[in-house]
Structures are given as structure tokens and as C-alpha cells.
Protein backbone atom coordinates (compact mmCIF):
# COMPACT_ATOMS: atom_id res chain seq x y z
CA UNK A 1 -44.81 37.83 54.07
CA UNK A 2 -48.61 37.24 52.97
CA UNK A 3 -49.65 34.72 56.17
CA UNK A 4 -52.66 35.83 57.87
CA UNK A 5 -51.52 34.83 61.64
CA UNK A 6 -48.16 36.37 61.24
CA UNK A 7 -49.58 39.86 59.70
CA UNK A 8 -52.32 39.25 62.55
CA UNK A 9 -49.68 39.60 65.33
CA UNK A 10 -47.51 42.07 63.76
CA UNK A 11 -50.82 44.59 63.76
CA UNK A 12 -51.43 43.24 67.31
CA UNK A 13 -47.80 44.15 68.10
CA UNK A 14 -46.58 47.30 69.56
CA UNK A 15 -43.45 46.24 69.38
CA UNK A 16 -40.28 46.50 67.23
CA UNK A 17 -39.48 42.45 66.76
CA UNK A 18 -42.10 39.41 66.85
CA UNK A 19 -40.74 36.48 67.75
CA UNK A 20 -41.82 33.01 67.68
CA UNK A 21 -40.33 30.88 70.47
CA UNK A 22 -40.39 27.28 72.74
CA UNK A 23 -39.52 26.26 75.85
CA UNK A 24 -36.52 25.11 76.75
CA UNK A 25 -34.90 26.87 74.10
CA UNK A 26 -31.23 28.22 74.39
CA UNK A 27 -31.35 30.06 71.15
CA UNK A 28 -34.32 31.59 72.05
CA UNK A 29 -33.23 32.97 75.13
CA UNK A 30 -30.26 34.13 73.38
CA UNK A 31 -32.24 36.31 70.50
CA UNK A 32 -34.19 37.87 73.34
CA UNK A 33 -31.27 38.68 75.04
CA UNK A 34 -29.58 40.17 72.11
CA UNK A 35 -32.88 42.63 71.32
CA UNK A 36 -32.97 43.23 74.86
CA UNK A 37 -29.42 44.51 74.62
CA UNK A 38 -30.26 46.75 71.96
CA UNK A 39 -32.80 48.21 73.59
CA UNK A 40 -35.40 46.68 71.02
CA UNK A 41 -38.59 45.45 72.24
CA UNK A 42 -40.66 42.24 71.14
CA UNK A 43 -43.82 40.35 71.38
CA UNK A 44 -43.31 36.63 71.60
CA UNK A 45 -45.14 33.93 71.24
CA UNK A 46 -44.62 30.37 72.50
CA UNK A 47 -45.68 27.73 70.55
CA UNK A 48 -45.99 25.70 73.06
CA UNK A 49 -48.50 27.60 74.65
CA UNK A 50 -49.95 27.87 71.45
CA UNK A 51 -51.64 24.63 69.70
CA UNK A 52 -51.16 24.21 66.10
CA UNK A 53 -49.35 27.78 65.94
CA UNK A 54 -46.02 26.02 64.25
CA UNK A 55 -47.39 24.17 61.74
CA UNK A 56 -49.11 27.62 60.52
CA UNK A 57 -45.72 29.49 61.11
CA UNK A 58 -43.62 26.77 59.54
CA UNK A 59 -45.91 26.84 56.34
CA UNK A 60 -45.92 30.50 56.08
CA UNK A 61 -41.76 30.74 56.66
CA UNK A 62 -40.48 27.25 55.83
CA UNK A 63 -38.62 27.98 59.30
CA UNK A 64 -38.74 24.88 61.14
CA UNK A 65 -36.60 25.58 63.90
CA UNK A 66 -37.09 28.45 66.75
CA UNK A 67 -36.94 31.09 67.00
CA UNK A 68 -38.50 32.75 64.17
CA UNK A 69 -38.51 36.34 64.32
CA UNK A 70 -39.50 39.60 62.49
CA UNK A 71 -39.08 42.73 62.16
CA UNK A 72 -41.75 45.13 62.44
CA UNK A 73 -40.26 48.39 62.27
CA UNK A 74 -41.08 50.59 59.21
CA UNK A 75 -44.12 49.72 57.12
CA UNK A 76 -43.91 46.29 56.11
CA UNK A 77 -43.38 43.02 58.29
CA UNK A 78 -39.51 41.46 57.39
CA UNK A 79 -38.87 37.97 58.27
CA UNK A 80 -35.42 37.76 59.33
CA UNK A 81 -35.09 34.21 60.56
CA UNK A 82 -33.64 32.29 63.41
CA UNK A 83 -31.14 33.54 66.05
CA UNK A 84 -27.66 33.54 63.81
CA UNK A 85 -29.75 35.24 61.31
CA UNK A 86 -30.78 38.15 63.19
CA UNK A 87 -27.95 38.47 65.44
CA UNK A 88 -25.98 39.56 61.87
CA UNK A 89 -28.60 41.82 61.12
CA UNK A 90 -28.29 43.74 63.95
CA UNK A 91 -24.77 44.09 64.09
């Protein structure tokens, strides 16, 4: 992943996943429930708090639905994807 805002947050992070989120979002809810379960902490940011922060994360991923989330554990950041995505990467 080469996008400056992304790799931005990921060296802000001190956190295993960063996650891109919304309100009102049941999938959302459900991915940080499911790193929550596995004891895996995150940094999220809502793009709705956020102005123009999609359109930069949407370029970057071609992910146009939330969440979008990464992993930041080990050296280099890995986009996984949406919820369904990284719920079968962690199990």
C-alpha cells in the first residue's frame, strides 16, 4: 500500500488493526467486535468525522464500502479489506 494518509496513520498507530469506519454501520460494529474478541486492538477512523477522508481511502484501496481495515502487525501495512474479508483472515 503506497498512500500517504493510510501509511500516515499506520505510523500514528499503536495499534495492531486500522480501521476505517461510518456511522451507523452494522458491519463496522461487527469487525470491531470480532478484533475485540481476539484480543486485537485498533485505531479507527470515522469518515464521517473526517471530511474528504473516503475519497482519499477509496482511491488508495478501490474499497468503496466500510469498513476498510489493515493490518499493522509486522513490518509492512496489509490491507485486508471489509468485514467478511477479515473475519476469514482471522479465523
Amino acid at each position: 500500500m503506497s498512500d500517504e494518509i493510510i501509511l500516515k496513520h499506520a505510523a500514528e498507530s499503536e495499534t495492531d488493526f486500522l480501521i476505517y469506519t461510518g456511522n451507523f454501520c452494522g458491519y463496522c460494529n461487527a469487525a470491531k467486535r470480532l478484533l475485540e474478541s481476539k484480543k486485537l486492538s485498533f485505531t479507527e477512523y470515522n469518515f464521517d468525522q473526517h471530511s474528504g477522508l473516503r475519497q482519499e481511502i477509496v482511491a488508495a484501496t478501490g474499497h468503496r464500502t466500510v469498513p476498510v481495515i489493515f493490518d499493522l502487525r509486522g513490518d509492512n501495512v496489509t490491507y485486508v479489506g471489509g468485514f467478511d474479508e477479515t473475519n476469514s483472515y482471522l479465523n
